[in-house]
N, C-alpha and C. Protein backbone atom coordinates (compact mmCIF):
# COMPACT_ATOMS: atom_id res chain seq x y z
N UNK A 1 2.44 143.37 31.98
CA UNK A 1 2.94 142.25 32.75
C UNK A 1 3.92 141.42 31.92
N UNK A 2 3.49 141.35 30.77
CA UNK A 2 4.18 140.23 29.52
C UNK A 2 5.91 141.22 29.26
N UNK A 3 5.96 142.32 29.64
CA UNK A 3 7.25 143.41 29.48
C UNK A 3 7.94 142.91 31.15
N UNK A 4 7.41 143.11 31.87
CA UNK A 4 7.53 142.91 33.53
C UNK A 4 8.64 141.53 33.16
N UNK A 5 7.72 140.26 32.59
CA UNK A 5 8.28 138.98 32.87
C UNK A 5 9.51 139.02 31.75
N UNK A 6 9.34 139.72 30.92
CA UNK A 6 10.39 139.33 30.18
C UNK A 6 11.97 140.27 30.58
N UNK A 7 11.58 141.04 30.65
CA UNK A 7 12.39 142.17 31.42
C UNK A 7 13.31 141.40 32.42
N UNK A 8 12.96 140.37 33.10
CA UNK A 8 13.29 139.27 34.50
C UNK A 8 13.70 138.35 33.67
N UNK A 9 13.36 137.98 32.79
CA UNK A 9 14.13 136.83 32.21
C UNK A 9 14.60 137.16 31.46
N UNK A 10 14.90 138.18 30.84
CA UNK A 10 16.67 138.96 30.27
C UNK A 10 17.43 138.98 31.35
N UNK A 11 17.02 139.71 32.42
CA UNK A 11 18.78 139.45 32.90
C UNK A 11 18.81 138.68 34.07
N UNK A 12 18.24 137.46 34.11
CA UNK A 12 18.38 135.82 34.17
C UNK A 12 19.23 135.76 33.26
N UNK A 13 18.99 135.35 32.02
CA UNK A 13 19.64 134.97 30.93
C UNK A 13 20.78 135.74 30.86
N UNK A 14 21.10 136.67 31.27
CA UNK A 14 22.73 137.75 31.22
C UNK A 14 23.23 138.03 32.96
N UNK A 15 22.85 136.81 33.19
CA UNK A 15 23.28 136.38 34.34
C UNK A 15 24.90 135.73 35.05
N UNK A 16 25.34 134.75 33.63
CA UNK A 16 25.96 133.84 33.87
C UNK A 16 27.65 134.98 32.80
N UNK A 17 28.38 135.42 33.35
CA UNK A 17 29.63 135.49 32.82
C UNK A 17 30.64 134.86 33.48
N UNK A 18 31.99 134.20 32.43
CA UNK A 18 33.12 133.84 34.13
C UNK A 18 33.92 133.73 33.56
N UNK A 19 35.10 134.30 34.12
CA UNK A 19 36.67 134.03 33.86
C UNK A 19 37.41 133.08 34.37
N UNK A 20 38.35 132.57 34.36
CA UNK A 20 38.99 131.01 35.07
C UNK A 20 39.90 131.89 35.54
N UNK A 21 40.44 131.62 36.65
CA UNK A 21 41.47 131.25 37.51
C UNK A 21 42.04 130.33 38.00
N UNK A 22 43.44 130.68 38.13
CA UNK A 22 44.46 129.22 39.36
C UNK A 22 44.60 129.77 40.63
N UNK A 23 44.23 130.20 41.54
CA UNK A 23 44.75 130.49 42.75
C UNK A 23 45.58 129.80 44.06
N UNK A 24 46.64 130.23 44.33
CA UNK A 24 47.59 129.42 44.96
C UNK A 24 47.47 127.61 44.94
N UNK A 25 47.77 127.21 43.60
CA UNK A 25 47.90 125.95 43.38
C UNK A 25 46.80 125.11 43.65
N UNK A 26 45.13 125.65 43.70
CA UNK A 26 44.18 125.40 44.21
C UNK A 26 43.18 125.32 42.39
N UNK A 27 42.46 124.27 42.22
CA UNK A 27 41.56 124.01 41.17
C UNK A 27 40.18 125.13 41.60
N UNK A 28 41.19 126.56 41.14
CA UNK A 28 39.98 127.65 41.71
C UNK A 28 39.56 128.53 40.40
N UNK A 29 38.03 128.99 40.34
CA UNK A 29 37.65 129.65 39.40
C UNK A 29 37.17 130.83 40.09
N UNK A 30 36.84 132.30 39.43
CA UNK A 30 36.16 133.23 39.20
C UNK A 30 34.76 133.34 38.52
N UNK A 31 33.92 133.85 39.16
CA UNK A 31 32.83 133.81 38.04
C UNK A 31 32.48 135.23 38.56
N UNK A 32 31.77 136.04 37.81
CA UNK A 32 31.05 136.83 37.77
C UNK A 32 29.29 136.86 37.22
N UNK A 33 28.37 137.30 37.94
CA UNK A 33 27.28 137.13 37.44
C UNK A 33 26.45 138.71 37.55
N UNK A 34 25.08 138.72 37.07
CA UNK A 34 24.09 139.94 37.45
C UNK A 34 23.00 139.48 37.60
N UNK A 35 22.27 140.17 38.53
CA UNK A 35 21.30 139.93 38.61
C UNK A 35 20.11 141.60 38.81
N UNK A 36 18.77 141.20 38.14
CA UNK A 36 17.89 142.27 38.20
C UNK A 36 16.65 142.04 39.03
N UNK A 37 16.27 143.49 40.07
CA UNK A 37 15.06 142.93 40.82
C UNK A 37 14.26 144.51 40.93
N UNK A 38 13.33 144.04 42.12
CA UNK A 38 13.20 145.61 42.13
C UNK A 38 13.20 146.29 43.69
N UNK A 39 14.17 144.91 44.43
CA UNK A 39 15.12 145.71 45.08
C UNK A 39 16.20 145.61 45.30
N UNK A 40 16.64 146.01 46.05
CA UNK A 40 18.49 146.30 45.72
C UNK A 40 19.15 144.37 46.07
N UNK A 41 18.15 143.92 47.78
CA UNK A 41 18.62 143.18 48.16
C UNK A 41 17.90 141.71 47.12
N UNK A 42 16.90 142.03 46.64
CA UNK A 42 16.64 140.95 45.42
C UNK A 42 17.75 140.51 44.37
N UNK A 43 18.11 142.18 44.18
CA UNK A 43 19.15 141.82 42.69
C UNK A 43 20.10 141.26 43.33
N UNK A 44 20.18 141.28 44.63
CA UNK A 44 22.12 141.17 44.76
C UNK A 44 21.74 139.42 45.34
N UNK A 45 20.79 139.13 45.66
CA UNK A 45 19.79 137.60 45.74
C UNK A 45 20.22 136.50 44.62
N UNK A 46 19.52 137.57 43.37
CA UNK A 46 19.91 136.69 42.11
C UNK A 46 21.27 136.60 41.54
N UNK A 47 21.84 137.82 41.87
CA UNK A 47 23.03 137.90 41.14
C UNK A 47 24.17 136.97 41.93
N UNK A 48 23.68 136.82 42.86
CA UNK A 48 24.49 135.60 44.39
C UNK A 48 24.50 134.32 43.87
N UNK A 49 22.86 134.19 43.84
CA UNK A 49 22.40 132.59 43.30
C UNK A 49 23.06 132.31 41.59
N UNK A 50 22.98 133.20 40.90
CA UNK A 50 24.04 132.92 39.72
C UNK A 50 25.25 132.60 39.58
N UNK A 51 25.83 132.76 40.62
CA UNK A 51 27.36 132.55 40.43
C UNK A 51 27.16 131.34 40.79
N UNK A 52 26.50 130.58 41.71
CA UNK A 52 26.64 129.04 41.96
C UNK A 52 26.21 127.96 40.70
N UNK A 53 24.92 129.06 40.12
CA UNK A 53 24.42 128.52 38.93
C UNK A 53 25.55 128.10 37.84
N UNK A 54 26.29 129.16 37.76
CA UNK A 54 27.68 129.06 36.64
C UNK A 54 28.32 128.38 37.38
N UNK A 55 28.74 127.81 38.18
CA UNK A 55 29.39 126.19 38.04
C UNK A 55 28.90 124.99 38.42
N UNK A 56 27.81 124.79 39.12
CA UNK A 56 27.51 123.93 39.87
C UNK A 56 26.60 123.57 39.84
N UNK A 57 25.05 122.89 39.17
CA UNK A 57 23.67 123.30 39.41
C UNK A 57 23.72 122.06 40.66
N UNK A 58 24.42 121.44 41.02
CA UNK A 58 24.42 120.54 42.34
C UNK A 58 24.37 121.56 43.50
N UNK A 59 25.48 122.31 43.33
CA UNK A 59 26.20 123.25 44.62
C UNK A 59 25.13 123.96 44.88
N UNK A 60 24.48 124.70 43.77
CA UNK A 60 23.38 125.83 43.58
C UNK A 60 22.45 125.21 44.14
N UNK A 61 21.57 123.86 43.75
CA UNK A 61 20.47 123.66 44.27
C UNK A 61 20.89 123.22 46.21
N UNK A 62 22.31 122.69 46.74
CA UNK A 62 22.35 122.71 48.05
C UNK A 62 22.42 124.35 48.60
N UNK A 63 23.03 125.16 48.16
CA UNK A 63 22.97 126.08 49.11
C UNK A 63 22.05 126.98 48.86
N UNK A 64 20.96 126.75 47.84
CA UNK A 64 19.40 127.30 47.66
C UNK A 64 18.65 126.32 49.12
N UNK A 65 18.67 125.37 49.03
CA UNK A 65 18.49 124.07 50.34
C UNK A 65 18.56 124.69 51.57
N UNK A 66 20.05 124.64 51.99
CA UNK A 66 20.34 124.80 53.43
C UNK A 66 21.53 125.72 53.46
N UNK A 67 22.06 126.56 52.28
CA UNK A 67 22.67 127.18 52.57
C UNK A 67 24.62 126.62 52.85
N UNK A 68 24.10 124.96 52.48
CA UNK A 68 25.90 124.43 52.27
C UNK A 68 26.40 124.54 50.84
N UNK A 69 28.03 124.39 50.61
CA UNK A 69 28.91 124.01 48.76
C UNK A 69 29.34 123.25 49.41
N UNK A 70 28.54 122.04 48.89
CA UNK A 70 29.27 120.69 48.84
C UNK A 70 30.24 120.71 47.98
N UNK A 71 31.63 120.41 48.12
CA UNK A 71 32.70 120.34 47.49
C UNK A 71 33.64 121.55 47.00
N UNK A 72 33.26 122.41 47.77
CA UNK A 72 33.84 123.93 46.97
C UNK A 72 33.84 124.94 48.80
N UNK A 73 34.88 125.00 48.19
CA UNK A 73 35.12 126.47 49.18
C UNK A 73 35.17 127.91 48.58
N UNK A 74 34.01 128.48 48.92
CA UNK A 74 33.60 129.57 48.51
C UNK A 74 33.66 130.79 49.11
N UNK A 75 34.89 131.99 48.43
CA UNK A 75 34.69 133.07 49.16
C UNK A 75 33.60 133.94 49.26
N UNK A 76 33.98 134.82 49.81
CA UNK A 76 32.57 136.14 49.93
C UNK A 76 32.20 136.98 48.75
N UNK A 77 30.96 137.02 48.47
CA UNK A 77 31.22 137.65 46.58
C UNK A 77 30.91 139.26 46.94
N UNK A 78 31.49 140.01 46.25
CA UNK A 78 31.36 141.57 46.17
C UNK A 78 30.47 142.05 45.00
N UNK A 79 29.93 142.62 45.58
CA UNK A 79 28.83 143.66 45.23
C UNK A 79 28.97 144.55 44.21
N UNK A 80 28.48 145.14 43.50
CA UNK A 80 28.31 146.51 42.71
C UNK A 80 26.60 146.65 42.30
N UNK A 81 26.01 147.58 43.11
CA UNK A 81 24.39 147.61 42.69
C UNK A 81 24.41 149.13 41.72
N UNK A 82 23.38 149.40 41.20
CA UNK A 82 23.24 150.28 40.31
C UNK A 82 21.48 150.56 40.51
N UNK A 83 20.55 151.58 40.37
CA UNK A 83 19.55 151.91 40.04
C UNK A 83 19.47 151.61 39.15
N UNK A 84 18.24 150.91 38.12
CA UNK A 84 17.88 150.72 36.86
C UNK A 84 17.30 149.75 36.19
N UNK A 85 16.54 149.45 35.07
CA UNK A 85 15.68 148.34 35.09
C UNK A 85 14.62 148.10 35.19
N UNK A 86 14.33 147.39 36.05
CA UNK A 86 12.97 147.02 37.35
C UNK A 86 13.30 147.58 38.33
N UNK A 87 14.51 148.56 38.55
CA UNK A 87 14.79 148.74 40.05
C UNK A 87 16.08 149.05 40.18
N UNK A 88 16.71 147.93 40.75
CA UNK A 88 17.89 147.48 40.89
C UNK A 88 19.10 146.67 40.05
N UNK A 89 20.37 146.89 39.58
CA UNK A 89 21.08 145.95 39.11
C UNK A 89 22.58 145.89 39.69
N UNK A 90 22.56 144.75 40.12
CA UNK A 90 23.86 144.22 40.80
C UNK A 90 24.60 142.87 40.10
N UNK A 91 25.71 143.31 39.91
CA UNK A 91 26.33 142.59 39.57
C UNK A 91 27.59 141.51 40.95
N UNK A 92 27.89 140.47 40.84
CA UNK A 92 28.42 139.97 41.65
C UNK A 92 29.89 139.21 41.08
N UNK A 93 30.65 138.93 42.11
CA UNK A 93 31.75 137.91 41.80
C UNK A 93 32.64 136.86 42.54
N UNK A 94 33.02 136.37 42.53
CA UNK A 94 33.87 135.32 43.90
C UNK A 94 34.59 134.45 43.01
N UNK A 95 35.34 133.72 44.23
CA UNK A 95 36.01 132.36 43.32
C UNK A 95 35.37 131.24 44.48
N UNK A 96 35.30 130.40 43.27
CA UNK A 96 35.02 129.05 43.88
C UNK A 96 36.42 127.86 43.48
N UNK A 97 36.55 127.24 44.77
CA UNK A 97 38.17 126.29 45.23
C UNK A 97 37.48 125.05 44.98
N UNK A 98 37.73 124.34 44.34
CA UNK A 98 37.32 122.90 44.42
C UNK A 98 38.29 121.96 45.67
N UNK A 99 37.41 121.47 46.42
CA UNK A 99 37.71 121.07 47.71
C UNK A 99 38.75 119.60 47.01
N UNK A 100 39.73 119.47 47.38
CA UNK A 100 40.51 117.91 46.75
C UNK A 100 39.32 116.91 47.16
């Protein structure tokens, strides 16, 4: 169990990567994150909820809430899952627009 939990909180912790972007004259970033579960739609869960984590823990805890980004316009993040792990590993990415 003590391998189980830690296993989950490694890649928590190798969760958070991000590159910056400018997109069309817009205060917009890139982030990329991963997440591990032991299923496909878990990992791609965490690896979702990370990318909000890497900029925002405001934004993150509203759209953990109800599903709003207060202040950010957020595209659709893309996928890449993999077998492996606990299961599953998906990695994710999007940009987030800071609303003026």
């Amino acid at each position: 169990m003590r391998t189980l939990i830690r296993a989950a909180l490694a890649g928590i912790a190798l969760t958070v990567a991000a590159a910056g972007a400018e997109a069309a004259g817009k205060n917009c970033v890139t982030k990329a994150s991963e997440g591990t579960n032991t299923t496909e739609a878990g990992a791609k869960f965490q690896a979702h909820e990370a990318l909000f984590q890497a900029v925002d823990w405001g934004v993150w805890a509203a759209w953990m809430a109800n599903g709003s980004t207060p202040g950010y316009d957020v595209a659709q993040p893309k996928f890449s899952c993999t077998k492996g792990g606990l299961g599953f590993n998906c990695r994710a990415q999007t940009t987030f627009c800071k609303k003026a």
